[in-house]
Structures are given as structure tokens and as C-alpha cells.
C-alpha atoms as a PDB file:
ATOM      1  CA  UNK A   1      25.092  38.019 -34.802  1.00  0.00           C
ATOM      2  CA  UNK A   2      25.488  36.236 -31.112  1.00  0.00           C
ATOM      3  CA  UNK A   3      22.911  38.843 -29.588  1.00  0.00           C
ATOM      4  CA  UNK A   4      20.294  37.696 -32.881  1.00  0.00           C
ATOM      5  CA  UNK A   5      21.181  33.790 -31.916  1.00  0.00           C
ATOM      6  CA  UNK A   6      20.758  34.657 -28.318  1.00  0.00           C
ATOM      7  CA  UNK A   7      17.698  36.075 -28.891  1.00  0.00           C
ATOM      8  CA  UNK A   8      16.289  33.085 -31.188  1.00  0.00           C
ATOM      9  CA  UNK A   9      17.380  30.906 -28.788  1.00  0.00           C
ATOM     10  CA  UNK A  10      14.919  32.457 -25.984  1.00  0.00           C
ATOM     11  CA  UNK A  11      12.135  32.281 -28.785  1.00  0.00           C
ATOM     12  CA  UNK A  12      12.518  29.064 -29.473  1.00  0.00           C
ATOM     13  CA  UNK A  13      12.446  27.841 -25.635  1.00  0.00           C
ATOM     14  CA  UNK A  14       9.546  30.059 -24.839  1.00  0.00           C
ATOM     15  CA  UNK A  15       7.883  28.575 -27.919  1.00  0.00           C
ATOM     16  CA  UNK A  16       8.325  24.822 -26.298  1.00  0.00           C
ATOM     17  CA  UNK A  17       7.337  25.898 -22.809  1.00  0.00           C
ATOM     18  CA  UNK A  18       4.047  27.166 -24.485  1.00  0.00           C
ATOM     19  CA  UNK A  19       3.868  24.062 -26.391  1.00  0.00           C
ATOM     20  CA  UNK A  20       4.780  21.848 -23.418  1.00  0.00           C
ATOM     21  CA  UNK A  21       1.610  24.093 -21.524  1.00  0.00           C
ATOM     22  CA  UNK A  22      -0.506  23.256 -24.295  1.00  0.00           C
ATOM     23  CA  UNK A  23      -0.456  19.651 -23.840  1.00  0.00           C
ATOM     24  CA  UNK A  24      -0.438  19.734 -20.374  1.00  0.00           C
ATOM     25  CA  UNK A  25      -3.884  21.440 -20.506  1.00  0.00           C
ATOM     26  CA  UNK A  26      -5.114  18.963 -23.840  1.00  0.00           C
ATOM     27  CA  UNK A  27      -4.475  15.990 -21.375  1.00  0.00           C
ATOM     28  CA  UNK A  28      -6.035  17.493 -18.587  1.00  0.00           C
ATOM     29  CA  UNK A  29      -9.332  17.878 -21.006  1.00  0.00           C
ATOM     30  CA  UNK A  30      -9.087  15.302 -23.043  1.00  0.00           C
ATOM     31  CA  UNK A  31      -9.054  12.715 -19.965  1.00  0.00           C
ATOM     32  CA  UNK A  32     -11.088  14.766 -17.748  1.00  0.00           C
ATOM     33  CA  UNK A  33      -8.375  14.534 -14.969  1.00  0.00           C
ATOM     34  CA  UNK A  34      -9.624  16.473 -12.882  1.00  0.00           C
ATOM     35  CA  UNK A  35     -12.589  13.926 -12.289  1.00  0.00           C
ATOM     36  CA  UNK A  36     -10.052  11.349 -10.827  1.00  0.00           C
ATOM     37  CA  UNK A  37      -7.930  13.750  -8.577  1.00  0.00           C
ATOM     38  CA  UNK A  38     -10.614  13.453  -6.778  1.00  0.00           C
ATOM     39  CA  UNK A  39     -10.294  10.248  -5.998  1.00  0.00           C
ATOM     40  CA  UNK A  40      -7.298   8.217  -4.562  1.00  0.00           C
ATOM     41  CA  UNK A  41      -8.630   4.743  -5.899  1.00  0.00           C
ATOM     42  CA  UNK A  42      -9.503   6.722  -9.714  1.00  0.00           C
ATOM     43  CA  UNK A  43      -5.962   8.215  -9.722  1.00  0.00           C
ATOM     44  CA  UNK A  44      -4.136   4.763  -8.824  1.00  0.00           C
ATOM     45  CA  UNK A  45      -6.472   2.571 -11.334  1.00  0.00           C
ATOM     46  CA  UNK A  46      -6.259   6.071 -13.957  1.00  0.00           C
ATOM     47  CA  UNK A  47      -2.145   5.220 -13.450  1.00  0.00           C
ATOM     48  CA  UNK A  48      -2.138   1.618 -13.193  1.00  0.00           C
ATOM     49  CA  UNK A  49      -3.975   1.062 -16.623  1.00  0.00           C
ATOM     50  CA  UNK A  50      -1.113   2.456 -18.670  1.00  0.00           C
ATOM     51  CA  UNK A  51       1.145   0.477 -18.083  1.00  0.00           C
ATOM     52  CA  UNK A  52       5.149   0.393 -18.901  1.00  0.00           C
ATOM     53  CA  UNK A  53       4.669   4.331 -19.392  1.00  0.00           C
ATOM     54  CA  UNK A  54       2.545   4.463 -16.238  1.00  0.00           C
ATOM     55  CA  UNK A  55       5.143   6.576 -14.386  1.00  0.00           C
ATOM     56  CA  UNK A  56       5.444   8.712 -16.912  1.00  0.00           C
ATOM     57  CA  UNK A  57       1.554   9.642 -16.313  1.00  0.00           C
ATOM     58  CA  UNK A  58       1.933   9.658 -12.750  1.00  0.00           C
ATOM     59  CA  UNK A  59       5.043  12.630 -13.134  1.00  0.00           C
ATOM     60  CA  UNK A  60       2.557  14.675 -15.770  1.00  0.00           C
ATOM     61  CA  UNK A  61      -0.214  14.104 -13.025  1.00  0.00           C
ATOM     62  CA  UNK A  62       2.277  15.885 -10.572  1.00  0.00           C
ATOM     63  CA  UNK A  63       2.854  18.523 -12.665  1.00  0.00           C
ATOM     64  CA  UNK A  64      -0.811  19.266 -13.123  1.00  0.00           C
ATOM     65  CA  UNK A  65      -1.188  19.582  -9.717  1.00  0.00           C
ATOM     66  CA  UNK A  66       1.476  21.756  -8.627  1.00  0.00           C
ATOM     67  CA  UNK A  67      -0.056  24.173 -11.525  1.00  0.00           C
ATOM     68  CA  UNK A  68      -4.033  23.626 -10.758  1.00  0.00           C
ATOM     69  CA  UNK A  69      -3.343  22.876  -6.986  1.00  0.00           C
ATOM     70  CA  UNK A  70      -6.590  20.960  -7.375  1.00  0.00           C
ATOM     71  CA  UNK A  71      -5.617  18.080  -4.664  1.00  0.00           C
ATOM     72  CA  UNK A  72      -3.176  18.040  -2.165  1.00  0.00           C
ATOM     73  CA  UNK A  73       0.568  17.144  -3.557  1.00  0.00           C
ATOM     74  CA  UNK A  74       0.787  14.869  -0.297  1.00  0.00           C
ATOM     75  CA  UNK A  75      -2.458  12.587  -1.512  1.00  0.00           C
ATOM     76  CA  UNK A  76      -0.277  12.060  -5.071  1.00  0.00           C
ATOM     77  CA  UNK A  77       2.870  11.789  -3.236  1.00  0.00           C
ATOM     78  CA  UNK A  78       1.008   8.897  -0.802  1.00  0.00           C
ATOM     79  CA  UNK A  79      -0.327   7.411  -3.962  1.00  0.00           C
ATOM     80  CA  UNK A  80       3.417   7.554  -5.842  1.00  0.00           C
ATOM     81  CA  UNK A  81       4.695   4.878  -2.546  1.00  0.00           C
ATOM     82  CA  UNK A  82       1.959   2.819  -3.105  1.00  0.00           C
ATOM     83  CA  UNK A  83       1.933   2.415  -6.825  1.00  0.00           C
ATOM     84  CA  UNK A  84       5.832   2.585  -7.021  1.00  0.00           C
ATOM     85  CA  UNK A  85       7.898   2.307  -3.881  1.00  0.00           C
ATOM     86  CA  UNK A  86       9.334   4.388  -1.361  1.00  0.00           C
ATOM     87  CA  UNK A  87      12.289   4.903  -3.975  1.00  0.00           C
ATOM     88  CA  UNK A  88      10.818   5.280  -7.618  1.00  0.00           C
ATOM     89  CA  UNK A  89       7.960   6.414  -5.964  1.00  0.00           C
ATOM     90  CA  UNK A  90       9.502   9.608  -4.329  1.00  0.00           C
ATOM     91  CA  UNK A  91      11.989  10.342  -7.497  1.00  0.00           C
ATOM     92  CA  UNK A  92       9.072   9.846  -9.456  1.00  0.00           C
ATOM     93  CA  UNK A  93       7.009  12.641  -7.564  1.00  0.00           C
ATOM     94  CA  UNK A  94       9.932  14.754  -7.168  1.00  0.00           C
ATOM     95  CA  UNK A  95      10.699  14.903 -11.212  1.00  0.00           C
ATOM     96  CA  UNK A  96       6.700  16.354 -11.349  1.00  0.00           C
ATOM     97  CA  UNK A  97       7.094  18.974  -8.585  1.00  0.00           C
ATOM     98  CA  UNK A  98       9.739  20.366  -9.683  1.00  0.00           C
ATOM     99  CA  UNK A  99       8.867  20.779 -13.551  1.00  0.00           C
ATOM    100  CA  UNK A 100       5.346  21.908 -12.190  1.00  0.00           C
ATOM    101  CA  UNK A 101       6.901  24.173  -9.647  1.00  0.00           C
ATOM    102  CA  UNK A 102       9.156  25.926 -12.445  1.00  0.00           C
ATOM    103  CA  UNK A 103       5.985  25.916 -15.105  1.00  0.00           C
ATOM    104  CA  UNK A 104       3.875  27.592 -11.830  1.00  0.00           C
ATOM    105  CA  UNK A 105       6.998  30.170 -11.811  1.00  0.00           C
ATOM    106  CA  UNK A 106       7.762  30.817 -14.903  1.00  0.00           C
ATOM    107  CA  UNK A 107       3.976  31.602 -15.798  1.00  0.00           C
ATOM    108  CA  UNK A 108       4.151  33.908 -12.768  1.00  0.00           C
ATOM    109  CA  UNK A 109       7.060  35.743 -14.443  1.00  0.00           C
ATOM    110  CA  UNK A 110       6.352  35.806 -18.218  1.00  0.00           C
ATOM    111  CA  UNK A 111       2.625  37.183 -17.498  1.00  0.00           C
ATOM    112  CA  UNK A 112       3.222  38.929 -14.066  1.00  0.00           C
ATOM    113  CA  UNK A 113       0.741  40.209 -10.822  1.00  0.00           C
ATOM    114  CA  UNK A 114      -2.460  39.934 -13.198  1.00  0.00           C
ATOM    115  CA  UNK A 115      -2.515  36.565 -13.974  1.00  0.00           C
ATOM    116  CA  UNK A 116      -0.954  35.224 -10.717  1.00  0.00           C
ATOM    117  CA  UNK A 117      -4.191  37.221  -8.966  1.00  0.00           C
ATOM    118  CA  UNK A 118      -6.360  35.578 -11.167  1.00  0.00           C
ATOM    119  CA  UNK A 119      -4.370  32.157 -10.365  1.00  0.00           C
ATOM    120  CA  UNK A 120      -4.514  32.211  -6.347  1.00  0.00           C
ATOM    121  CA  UNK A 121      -6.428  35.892  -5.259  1.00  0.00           C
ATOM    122  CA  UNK A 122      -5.389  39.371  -3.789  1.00  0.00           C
ATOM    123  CA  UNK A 123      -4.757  37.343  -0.298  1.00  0.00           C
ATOM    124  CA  UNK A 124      -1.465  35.383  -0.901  1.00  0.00           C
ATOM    125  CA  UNK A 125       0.244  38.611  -3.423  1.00  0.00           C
ATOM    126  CA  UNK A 126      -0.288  40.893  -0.217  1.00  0.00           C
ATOM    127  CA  UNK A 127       1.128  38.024   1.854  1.00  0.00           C
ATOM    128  CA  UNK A 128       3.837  38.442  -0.614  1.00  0.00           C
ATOM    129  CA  UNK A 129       4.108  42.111  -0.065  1.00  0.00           C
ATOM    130  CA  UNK A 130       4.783  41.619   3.371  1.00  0.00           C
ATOM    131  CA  UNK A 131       7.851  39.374   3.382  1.00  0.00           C
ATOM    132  CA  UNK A 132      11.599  40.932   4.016  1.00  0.00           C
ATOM    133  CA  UNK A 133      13.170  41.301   0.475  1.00  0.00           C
ATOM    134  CA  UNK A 134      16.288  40.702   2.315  1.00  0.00           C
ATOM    135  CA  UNK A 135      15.549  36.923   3.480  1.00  0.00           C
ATOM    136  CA  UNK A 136      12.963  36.066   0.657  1.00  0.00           C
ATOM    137  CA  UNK A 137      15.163  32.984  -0.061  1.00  0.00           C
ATOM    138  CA  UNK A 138      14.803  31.946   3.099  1.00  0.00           C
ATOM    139  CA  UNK A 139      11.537  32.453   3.564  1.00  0.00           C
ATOM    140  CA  UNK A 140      10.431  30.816   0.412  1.00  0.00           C
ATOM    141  CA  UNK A 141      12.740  27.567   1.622  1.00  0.00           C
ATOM    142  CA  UNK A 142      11.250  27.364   5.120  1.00  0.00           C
ATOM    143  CA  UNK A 143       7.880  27.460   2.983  1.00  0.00           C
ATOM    144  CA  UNK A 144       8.568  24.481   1.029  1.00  0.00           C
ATOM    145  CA  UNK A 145      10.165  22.839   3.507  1.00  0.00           C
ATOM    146  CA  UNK A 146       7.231  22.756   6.544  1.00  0.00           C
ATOM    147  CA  UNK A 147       3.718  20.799   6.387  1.00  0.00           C
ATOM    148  CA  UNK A 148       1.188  23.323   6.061  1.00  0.00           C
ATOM    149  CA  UNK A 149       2.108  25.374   4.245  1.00  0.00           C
ATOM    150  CA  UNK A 150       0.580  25.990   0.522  1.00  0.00           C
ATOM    151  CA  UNK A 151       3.755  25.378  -1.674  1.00  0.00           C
ATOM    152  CA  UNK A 152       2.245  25.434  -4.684  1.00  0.00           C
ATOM    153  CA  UNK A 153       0.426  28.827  -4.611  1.00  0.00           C
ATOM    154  CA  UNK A 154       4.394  29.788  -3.502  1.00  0.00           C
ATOM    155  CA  UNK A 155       5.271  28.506  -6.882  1.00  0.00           C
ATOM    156  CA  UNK A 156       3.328  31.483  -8.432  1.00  0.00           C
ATOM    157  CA  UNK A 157       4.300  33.827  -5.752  1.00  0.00           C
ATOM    158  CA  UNK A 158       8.193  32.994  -6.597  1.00  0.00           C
ATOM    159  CA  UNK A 159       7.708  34.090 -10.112  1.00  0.00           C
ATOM    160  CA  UNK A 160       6.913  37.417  -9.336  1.00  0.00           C
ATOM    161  CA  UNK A 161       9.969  38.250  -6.483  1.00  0.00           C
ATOM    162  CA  UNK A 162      14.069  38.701  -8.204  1.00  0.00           C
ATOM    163  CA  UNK A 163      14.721  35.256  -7.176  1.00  0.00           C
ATOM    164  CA  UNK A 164      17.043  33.544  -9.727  1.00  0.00           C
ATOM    165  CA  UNK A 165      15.644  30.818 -11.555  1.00  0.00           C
ATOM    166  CA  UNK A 166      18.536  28.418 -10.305  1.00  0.00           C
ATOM    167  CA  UNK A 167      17.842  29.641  -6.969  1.00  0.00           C
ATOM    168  CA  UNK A 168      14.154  28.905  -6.901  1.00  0.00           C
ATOM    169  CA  UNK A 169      14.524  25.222  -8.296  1.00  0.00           C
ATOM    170  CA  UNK A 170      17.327  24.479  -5.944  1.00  0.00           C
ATOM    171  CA  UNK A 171      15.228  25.306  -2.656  1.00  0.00           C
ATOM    172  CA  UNK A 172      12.299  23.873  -4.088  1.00  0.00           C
ATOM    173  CA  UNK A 173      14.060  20.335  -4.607  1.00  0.00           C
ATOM    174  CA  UNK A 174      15.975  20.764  -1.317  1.00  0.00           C
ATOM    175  CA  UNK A 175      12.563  21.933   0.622  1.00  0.00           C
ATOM    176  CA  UNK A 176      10.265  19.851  -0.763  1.00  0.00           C
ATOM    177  CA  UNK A 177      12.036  16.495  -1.156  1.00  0.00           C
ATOM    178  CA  UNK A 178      12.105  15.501   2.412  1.00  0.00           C
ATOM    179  CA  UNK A 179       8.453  15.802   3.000  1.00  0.00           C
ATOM    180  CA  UNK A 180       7.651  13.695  -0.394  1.00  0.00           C
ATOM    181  CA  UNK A 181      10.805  11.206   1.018  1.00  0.00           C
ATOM    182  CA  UNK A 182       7.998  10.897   3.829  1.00  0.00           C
ATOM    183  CA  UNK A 183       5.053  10.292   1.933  1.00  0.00           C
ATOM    184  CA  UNK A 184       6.858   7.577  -0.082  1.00  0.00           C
ATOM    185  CA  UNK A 185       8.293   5.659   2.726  1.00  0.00           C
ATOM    186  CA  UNK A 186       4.555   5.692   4.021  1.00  0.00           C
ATOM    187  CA  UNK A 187       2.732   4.752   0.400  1.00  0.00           C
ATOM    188  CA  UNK A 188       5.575   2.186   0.369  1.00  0.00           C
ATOM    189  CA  UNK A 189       4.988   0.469   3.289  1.00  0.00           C
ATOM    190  CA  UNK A 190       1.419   0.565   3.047  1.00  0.00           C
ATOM    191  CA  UNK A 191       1.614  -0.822   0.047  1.00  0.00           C
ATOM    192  CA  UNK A 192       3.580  -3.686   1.209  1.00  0.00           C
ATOM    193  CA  UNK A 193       2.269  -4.215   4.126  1.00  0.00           C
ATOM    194  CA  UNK A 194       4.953  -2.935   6.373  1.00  0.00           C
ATOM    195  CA  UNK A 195       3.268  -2.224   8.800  1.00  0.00           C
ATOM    196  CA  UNK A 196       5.715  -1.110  11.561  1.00  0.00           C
ATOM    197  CA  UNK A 197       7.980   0.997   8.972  1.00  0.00           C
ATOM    198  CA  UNK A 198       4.194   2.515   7.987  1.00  0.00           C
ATOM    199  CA  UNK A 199       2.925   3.233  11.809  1.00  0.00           C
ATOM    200  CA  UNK A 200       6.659   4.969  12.470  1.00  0.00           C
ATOM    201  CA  UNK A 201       6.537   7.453   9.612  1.00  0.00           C
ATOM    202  CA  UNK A 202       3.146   8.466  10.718  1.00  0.00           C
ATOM    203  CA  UNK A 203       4.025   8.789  14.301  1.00  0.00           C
ATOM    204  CA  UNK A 204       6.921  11.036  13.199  1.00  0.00           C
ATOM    205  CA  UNK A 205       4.711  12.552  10.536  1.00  0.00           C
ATOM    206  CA  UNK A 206       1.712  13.567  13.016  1.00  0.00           C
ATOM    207  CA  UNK A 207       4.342  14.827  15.284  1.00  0.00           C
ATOM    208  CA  UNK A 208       5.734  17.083  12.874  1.00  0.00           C
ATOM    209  CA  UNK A 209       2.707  18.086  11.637  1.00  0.00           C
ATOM    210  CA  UNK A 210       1.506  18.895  15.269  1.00  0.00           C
ATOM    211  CA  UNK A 211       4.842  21.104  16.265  1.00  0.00           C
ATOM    212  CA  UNK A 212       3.963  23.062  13.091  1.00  0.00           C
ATOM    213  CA  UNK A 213       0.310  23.018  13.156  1.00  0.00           C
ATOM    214  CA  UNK A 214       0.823  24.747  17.069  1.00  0.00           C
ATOM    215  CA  UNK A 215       3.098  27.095  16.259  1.00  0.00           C
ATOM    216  CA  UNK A 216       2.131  27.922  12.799  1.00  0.00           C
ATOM    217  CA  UNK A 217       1.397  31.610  13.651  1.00  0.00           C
ATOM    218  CA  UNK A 218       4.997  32.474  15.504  1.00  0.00           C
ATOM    219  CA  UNK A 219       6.601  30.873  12.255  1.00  0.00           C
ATOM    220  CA  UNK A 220       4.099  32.929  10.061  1.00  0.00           C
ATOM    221  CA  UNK A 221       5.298  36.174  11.927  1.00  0.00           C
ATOM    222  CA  UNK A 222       9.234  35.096  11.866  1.00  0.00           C
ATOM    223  CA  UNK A 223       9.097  34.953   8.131  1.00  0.00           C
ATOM    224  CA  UNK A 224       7.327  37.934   7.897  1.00  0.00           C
ATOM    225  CA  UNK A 225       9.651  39.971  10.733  1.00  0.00           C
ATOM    226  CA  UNK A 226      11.257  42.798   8.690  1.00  0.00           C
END
């Protein structure tokens, strides 16, 4: 009897998660988002417009492109400090990661190596392939953690390693949270026309982006050390 609830309970949540997929992709068509993620000004006026429920469009709008990786996260995570503030504006973006980084992963491991080929290419599974199973947490973390890096194909790539749900959403909220802490602090004072606290983030951005940018390839080849 436990093992028949058990096993309606995991229908029933795979069931929403479907449903919950559904309506991501019926608001992607039905208001042709992916026209205005091309577009900061679009996105912010697209947001703006709704109103009281506006960041509640901005967090679905986060989701969609952790999934479709169709812009940048940093452009939407600029755009959350501008419309919102440093603070609401970086919970705000971090709420949408996340639930679009567990979607990205979970669709990875309900439909497996097919459809996350089909999703990002051959290039980033063998990339995969080549990673130490015995540090793949940690490799995954420094991934989400350093500019540069394409988290959200990761996302996918998560899905199809042993890593423990828990596990995954911890280091992606850990990882990712300080570089969207950045790019809300910057929207932020942009928006309100700090400009000192702006020009200091992106001095301390650019040089972080540099150190990484430089030594990119030593990194690459630490993660992938056996």
C-alpha cells in the first residue's frame, strides 16, 4: 500500500513538472519571447508593462533562459538591478535560475544522452566524458561559480552524471548567486544613478573576468585532471 502511494506520488509530480513545461513553452509562443530577449530595452518595457505581477514575469523569463540559453543569464540578471534593485533584483533572478536550472536537469535525467545531444551537441557530452567522476561536484561548482563558463548547458550536463538532486541545487544556488549578487549591485546602481557603487563593481567585475578569461585553459585542464 505505501510502495502504490509512493509510486502515485512520483506520477503525480512528474505529471505537474510536465504541466509546469507546458506552460513554460505556451508563454514562450504565445508572446513570442524570444523576439524581446533579444533586446535589453524589449525585455525591460516586455516586464515593466505588467505590472504588480511584473516580477513574477521577470522569474518565468529566467527560467526560460536557463532552459533555451537563448541570451546570456548576465544580460537578464543586469536587467533584474535595473528594473528591481540590487536586492529584489538578485533574489528575483536567483528564484528563476534555480527552478530553470533544476527543469534543465531534470529533463536531462527523465529523457537521458539523446535529448540532451539534441539540446546542446556531441561537444559539451564528450566534455562531460572527460571529467573525474571522483570530483564531479566540484567541478560542476567551480563551473557555476566562474564567468565564462556556460552554466546553463551544465544544467543539462548535471542531469545525466549520479549527482543527487539536493546536491545539484545546492551548488547551483551557492555557485551562481555571487555572480548574479554582481550583476544586481551593477543594474542597481545604474539604475539609480550610482555611479561610483556602478564604476566599482565593474572594475572588480572586468578584473575577474580578465583573471579567468587568461587562465581559462589551466582551469579547463584542472577540472578535467583525472
Amino acid at each position: 500500500m505505501a510502495s502504490q502511494r509512493k509510486n502515485l506520488l512520483k506520477l503525480i509530480i512528474i505529471i505537474l513538472e510536465i504541466l509546469i513545461l507546458v506552460l513554460l513553452i505556451s508563454i514562450i509562443t504565445h508572446y513570442n519571447l524570444l523576439y524581446f530577449l533579444k533586446d535589453i530595452n524589449k525585455i525591460s518595457s516586455f516586464i515593466v508593462k505588467f505590472g504588480i505581477i511584473a516580477p513574477i514575469i521577470f522569474i518565468l523569463l529566467q527560467v526560460i533562459q536557463v532552459i533555451i540559453f537563448f541570451v546570456p543569464g548576465e544580460v537578464t540578471g543586469f536587467i533584474g538591478g535595473i528594473l528591481f534593485g540590487a536586492f529584489w533584483g538578485t533574489i528575483y533572478t536567483t528564484i528563476g535560475v534555480v527552478l530553470g536550472s533544476y527543469i534543465a536537469f531534470w529533463l536531462a535525467r527523465k529523457f537521458g544522452r539523446p535529448f540532451v545531444k539534441k539540446m546542446i551537441g556531441q561537444k559539451y557530452i564528450n566534455k562531460l566524458d572527460s571529467f573525474s567522476n571522483t570530483k564531479i561536484t566540484f567541478i560542476f561548482f567551480m563551473i557555476f561559480l566562474l564567468p565564462l563558463f556556460p552554466d546553463d548547458i551544465f544544467c543539462f550536463l548535471a542531469g545525466l552524471t549520479k549527482m543527487k538532486t539536493k546536491i545539484f541545487l545546492i551548488i547551483v544556488l551557492i555557485g551562481r548567486f555571487p555572480g548574479y549578487l554582481m550583476l544586481g549591485i551593477l543594474g542597481g546602481g545604474f539604475a539609480a544613478s550610482q555611479m561610483s557603487l556602478f564604476i566599482i563593481s565593474s572594475i572588480i567585475g572586468i578584473i575577474l573576468l580578465g583573471v579567468v578569461f587568461f587562465f581559462k585553459k589551466d582551469i579547463e585542464r584542472l577540472l578535467e585532471s583525472k
